[in-house]
C-alpha atoms as a PDB file:
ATOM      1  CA  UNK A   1     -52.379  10.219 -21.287  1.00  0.00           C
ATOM      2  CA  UNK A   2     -49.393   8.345 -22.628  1.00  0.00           C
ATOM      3  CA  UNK A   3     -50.916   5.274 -24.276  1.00  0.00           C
ATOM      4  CA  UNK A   4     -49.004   3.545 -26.590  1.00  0.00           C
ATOM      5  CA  UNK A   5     -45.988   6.144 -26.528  1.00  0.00           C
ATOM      6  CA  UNK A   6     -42.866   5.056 -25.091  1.00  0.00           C
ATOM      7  CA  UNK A   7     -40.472   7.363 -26.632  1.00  0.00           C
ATOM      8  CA  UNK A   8     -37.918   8.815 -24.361  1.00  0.00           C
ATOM      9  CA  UNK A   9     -38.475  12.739 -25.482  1.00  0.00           C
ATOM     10  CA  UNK A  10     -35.523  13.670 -23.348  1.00  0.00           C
ATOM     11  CA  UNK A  11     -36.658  17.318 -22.945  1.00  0.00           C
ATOM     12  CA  UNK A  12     -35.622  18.235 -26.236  1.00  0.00           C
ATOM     13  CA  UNK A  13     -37.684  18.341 -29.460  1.00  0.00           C
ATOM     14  CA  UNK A  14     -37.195  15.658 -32.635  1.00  0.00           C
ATOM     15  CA  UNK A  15     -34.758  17.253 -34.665  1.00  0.00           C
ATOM     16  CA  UNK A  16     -32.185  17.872 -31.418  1.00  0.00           C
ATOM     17  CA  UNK A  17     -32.987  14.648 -30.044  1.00  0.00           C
ATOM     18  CA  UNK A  18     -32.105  13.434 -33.315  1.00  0.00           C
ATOM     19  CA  UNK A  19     -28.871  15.352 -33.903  1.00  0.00           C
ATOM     20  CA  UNK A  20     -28.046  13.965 -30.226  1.00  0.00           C
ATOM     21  CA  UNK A  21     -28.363  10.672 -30.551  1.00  0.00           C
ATOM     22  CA  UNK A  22     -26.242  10.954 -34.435  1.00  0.00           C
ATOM     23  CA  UNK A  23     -23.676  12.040 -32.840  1.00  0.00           C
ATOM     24  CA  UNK A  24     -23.444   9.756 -29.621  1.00  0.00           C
ATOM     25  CA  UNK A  25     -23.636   6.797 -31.790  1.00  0.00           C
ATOM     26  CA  UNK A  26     -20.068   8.372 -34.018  1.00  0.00           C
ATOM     27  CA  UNK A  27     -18.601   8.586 -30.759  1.00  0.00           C
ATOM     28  CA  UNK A  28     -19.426   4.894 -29.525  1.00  0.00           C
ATOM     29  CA  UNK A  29     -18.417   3.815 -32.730  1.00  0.00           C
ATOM     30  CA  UNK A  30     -15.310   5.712 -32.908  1.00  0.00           C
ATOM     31  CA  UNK A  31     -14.045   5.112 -28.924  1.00  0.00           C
ATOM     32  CA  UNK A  32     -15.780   1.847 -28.389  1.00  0.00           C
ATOM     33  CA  UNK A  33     -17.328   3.421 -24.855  1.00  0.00           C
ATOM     34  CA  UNK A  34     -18.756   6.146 -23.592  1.00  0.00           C
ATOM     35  CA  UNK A  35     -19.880   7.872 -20.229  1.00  0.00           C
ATOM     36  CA  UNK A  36     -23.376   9.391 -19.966  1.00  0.00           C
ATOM     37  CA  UNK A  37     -26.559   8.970 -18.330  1.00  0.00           C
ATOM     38  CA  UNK A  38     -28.975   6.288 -17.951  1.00  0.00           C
ATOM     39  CA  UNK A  39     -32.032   7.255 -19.819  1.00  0.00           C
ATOM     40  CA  UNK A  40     -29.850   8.651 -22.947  1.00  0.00           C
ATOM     41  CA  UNK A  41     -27.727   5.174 -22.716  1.00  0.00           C
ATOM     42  CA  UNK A  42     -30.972   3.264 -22.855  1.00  0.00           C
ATOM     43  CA  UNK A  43     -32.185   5.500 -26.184  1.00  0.00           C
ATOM     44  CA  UNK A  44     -28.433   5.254 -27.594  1.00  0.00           C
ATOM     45  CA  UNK A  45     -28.757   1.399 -27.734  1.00  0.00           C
ATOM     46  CA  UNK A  46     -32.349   1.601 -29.979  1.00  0.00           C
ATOM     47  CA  UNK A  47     -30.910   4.032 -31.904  1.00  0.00           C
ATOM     48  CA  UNK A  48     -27.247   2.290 -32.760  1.00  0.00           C
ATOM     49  CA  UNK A  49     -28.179  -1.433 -32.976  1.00  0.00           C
ATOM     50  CA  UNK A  50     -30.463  -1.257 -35.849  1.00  0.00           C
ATOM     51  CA  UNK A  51     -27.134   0.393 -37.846  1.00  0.00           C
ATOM     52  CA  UNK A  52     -24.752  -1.908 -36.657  1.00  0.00           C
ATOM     53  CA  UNK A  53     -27.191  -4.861 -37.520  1.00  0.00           C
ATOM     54  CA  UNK A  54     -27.268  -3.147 -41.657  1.00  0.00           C
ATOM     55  CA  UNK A  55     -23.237  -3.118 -41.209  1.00  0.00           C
ATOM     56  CA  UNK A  56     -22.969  -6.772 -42.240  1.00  0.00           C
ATOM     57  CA  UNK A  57     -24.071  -6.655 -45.533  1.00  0.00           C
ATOM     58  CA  UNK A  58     -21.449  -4.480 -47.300  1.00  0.00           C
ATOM     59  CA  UNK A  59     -23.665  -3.064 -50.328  1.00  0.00           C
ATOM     60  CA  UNK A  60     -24.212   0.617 -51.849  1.00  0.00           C
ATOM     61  CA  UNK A  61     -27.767   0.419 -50.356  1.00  0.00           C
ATOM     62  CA  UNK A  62     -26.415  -0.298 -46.845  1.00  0.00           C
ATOM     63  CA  UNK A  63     -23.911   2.319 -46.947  1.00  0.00           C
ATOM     64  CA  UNK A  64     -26.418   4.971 -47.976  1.00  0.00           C
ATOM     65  CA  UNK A  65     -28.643   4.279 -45.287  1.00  0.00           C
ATOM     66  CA  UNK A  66     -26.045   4.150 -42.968  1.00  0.00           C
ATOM     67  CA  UNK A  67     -24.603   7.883 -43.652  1.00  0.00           C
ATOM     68  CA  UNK A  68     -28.540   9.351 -43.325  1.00  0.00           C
ATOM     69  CA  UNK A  69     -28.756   8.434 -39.943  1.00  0.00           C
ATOM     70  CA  UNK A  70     -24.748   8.701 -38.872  1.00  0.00           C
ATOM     71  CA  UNK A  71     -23.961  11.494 -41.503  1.00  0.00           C
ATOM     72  CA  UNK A  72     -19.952  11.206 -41.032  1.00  0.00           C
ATOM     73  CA  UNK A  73     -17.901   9.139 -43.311  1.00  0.00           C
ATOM     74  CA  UNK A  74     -15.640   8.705 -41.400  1.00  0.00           C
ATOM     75  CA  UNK A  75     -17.493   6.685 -39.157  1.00  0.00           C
ATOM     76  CA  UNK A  76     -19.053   4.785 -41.827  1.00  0.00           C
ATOM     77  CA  UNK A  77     -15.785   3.248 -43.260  1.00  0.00           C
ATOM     78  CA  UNK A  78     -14.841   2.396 -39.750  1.00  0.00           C
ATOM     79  CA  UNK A  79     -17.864   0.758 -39.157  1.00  0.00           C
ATOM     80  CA  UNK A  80     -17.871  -1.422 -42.365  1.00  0.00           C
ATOM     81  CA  UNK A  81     -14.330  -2.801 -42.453  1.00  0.00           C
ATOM     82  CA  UNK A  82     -13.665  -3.082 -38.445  1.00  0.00           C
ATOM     83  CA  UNK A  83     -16.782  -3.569 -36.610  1.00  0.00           C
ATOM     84  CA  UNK A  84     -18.275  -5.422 -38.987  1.00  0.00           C
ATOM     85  CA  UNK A  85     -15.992  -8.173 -38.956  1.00  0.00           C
ATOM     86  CA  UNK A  86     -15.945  -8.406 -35.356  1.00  0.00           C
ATOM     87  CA  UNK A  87     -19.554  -8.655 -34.919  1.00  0.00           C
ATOM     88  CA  UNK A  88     -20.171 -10.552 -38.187  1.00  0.00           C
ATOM     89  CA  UNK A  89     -21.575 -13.746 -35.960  1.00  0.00           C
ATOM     90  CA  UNK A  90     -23.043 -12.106 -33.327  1.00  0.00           C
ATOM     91  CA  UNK A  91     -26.862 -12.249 -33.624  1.00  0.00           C
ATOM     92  CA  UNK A  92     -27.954  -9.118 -32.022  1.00  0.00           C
ATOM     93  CA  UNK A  93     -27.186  -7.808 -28.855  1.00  0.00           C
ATOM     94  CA  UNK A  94     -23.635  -5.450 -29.820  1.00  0.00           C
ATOM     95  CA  UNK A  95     -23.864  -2.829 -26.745  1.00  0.00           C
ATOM     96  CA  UNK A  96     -23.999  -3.085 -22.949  1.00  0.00           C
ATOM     97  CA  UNK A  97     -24.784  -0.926 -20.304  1.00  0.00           C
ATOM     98  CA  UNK A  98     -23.169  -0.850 -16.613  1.00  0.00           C
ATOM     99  CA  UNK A  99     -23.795   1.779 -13.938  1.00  0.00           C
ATOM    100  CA  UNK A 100     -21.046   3.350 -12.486  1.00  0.00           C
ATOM    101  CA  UNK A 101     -22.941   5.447  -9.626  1.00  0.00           C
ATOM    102  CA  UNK A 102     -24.845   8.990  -9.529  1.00  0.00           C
ATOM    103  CA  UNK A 103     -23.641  12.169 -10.631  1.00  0.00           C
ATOM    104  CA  UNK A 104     -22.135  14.801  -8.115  1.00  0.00           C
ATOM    105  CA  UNK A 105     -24.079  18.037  -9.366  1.00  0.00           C
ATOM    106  CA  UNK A 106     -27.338  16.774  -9.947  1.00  0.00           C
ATOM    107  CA  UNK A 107     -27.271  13.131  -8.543  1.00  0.00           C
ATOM    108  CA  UNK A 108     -27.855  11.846 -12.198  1.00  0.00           C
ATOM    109  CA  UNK A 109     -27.620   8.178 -12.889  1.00  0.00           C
ATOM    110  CA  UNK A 110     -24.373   7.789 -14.609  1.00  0.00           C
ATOM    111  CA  UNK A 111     -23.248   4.870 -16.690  1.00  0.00           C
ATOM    112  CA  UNK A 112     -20.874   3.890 -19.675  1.00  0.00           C
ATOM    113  CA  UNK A 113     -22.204   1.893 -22.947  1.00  0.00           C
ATOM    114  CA  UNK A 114     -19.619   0.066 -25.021  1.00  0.00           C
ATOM    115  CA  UNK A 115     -19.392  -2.218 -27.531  1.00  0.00           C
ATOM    116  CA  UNK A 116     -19.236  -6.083 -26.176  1.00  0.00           C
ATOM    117  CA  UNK A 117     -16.666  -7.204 -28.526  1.00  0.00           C
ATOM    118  CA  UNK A 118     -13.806  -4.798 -28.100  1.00  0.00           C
ATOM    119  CA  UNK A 119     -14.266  -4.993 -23.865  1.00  0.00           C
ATOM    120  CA  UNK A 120     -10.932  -7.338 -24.034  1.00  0.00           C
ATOM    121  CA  UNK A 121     -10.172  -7.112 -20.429  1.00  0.00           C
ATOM    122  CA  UNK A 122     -14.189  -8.657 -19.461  1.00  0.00           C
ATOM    123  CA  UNK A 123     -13.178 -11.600 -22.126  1.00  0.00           C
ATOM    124  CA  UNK A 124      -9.768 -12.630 -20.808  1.00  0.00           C
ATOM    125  CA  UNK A 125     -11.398 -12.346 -17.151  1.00  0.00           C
ATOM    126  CA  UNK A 126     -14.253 -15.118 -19.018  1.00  0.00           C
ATOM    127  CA  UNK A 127     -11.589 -17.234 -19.941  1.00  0.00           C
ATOM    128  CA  UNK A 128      -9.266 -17.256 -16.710  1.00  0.00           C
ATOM    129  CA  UNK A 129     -12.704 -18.286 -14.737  1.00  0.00           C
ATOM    130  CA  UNK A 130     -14.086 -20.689 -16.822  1.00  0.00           C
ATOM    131  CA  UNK A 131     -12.503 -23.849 -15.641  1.00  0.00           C
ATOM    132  CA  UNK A 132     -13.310 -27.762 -15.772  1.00  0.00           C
ATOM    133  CA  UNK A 133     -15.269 -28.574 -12.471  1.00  0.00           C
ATOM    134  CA  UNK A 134     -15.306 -32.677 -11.399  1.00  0.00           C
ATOM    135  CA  UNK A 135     -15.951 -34.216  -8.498  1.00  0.00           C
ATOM    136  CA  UNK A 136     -12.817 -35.536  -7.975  1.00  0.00           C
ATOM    137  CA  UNK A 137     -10.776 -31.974  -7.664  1.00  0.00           C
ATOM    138  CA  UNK A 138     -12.852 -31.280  -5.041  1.00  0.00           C
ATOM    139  CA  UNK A 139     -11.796 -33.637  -2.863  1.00  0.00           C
ATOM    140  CA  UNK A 140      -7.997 -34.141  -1.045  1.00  0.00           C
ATOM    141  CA  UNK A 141      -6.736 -37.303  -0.030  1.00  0.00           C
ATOM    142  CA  UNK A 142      -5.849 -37.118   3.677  1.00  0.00           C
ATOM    143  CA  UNK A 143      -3.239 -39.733   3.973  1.00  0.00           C
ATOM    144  CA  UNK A 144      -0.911 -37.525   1.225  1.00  0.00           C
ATOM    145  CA  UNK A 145      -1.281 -34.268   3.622  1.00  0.00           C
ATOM    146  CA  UNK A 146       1.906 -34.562   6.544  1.00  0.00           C
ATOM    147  CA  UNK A 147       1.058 -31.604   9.228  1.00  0.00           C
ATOM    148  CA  UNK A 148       4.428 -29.732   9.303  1.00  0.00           C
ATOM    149  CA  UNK A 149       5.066 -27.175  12.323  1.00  0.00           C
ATOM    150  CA  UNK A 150       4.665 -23.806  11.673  1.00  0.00           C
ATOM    151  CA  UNK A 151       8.418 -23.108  13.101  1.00  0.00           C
ATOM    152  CA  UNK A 152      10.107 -25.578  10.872  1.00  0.00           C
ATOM    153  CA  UNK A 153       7.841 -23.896   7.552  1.00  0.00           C
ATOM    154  CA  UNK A 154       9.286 -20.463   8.921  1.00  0.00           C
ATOM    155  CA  UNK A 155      12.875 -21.536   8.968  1.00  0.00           C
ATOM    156  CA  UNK A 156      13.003 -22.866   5.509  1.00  0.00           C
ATOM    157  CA  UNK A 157      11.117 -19.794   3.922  1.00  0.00           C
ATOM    158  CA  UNK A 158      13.810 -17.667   6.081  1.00  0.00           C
ATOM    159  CA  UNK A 159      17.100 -17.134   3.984  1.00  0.00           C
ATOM    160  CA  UNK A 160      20.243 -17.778   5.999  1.00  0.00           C
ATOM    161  CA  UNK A 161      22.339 -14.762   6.155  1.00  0.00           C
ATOM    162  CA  UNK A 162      26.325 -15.440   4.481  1.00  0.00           C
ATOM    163  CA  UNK A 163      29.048 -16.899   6.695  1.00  0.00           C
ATOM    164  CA  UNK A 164      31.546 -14.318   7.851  1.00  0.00           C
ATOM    165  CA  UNK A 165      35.169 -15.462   8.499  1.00  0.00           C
ATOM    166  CA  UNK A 166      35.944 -15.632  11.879  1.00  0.00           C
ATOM    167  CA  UNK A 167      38.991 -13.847  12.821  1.00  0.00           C
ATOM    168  CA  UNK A 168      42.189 -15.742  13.711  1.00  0.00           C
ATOM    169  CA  UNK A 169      43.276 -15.820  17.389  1.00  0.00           C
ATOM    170  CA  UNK A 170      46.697 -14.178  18.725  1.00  0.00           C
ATOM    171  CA  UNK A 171      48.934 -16.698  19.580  1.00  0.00           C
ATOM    172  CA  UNK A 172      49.407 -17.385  23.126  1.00  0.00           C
ATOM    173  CA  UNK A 173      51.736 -15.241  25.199  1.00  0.00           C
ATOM    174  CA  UNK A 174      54.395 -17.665  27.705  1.00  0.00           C
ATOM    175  CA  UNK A 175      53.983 -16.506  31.072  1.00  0.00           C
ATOM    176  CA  UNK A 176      58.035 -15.647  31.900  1.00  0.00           C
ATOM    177  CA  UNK A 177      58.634 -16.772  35.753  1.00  0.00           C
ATOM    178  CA  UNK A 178      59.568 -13.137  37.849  1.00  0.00           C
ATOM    179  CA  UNK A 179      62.613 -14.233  40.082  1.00  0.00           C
ATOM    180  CA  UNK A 180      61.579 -13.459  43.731  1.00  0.00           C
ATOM    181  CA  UNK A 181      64.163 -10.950  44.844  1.00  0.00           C
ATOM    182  CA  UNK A 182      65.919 -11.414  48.384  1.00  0.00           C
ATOM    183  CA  UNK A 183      65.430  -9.162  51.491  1.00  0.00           C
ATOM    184  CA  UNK A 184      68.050  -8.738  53.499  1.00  0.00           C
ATOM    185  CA  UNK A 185      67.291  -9.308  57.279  1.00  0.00           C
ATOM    186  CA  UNK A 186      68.560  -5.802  58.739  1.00  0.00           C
ATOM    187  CA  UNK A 187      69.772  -6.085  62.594  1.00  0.00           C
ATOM    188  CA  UNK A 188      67.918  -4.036  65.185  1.00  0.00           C
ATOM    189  CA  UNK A 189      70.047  -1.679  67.443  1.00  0.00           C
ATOM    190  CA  UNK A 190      68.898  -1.520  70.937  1.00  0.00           C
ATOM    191  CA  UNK A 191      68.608   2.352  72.395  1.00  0.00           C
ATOM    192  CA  UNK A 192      69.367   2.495  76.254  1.00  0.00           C
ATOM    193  CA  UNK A 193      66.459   4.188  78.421  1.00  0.00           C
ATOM    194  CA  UNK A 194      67.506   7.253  79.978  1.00  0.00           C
ATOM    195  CA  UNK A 195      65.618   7.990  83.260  1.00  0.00           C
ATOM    196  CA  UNK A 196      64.053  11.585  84.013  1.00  0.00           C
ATOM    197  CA  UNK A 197      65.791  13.857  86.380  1.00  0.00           C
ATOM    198  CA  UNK A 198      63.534  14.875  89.165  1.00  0.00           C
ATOM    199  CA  UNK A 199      61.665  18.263  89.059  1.00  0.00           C
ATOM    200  CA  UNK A 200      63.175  21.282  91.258  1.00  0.00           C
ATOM    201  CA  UNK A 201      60.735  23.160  92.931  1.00  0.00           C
ATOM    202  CA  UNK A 202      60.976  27.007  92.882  1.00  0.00           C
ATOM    203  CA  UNK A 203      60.829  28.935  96.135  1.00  0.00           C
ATOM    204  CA  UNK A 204      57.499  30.938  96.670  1.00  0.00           C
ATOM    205  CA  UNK A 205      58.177  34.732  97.015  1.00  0.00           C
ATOM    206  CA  UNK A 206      56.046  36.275 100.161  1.00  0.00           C
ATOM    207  CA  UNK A 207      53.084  38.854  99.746  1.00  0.00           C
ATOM    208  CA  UNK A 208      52.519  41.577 102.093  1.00  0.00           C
ATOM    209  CA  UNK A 209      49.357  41.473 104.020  1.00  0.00           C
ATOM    210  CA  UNK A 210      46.385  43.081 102.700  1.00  0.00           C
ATOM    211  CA  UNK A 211      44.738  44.181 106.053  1.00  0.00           C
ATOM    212  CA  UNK A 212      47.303  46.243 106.775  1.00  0.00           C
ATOM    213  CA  UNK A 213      46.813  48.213 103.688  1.00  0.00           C
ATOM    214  CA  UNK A 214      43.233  48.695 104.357  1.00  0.00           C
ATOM    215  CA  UNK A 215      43.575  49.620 107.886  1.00  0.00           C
ATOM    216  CA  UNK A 216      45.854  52.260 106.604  1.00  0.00           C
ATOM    217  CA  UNK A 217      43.554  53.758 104.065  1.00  0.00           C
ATOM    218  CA  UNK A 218      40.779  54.039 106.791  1.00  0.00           C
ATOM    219  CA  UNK A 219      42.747  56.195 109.214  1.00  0.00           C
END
């Protein structure tokens, strides 16, 4: 049974869970943010808050007590003359916590702490959205609003291209007039007809019989 115990053991004994946590806290207070897991986020912020809170009174005492549980002097003079002042007026409340997703390896929860006061790109983002609401902003005057058409809003957003010089025109060539050149009529010559002479007809040589050869032959 676990009544009444609701420390975080981590699965390491005191004296590493200890030397753990020392040393995640130098690194938060030296980098402002870290990357690590959920669970050892969650004991990182009851472990680091309690030191930051003795931070604001700058005594001897305070400083000692400080250095047991950080044990790097470093650290400790960074944490008295910068983080101090920063967090001077803030009652409590100096880390925060956001999940970035789950490990690759071991599907681990993974998420980075940081200190809330040097996060300066969540407090210009606070500023930009924070903004006067009324009633009247809200609400737009139809009789200002003239519907334009979409074609004349295209041509004015389109630039015009340059003017290039047109090129100057050849002057105009006169037509000359061609003189139209004479043809002399030539006479036509009549040739007289001259009329065929009529055909002679040649004389037809006679052939010996044939019968009489054959008659011959027989005998």
């Amino acid at each position: 049974m676990r009544h009444n115990n609701k420390v975080n053991h981590l699965g390491r004994t005191y004296s590493h869970r200890d030397a753990m946590l020392s040393n995640m806290a130098c690194s938060l207070i030296k980098h402002k943010r870290i990357f690590t897991t959920v669970p050892k986020a969650k004991e990182l912020r009851k472990y680091v808050e309690p030191i930051i809170t003795k931070c604001k009174e700058d005594t001897t005492h305070s400083r000692r007590m400080v250095f047991k549980s950080l044990r790097d002097k470093y650290v400790v003079t960074e944490l008295f003359k910068d983080v101090s002042q920063k967090i001077g007026d803030r009652p409590g409340g100096y880390t925060r916590i956001i999940k970035t997703g789950y490990r690759l390896g071991d599907n681990a929860a993974m998420c980075f702490i940081e200190l809330v006061d040097y996060d300066d790109n969540m407090a210009k983002t606070a500023k930009a959205v924070a903004k006067p609401k009324t009633r009247r902003s809200r609400a737009k005057k139809t009789d200002d609003v003239v519907e334009t058409p979409l074609v004349a809003v295209a041509e004015e957003k389109a630039p015009k291209a340059p003017k290039t010089p047109k090129a100057e025109k050849a002057p105009k060539v006169e037509k000359v007039p061609v003189a139209e050149a004479t043809v002399e009529e030539t006479p036509v010559v009549e040739t007289p007809v001259v009329e065929a002479a009529p055909a002679v007809e040649a004389p037809v040589a006679e052939t010996p019989a044939v019968e009489e050869t054959k008659e011959e032959a027989a005998e």
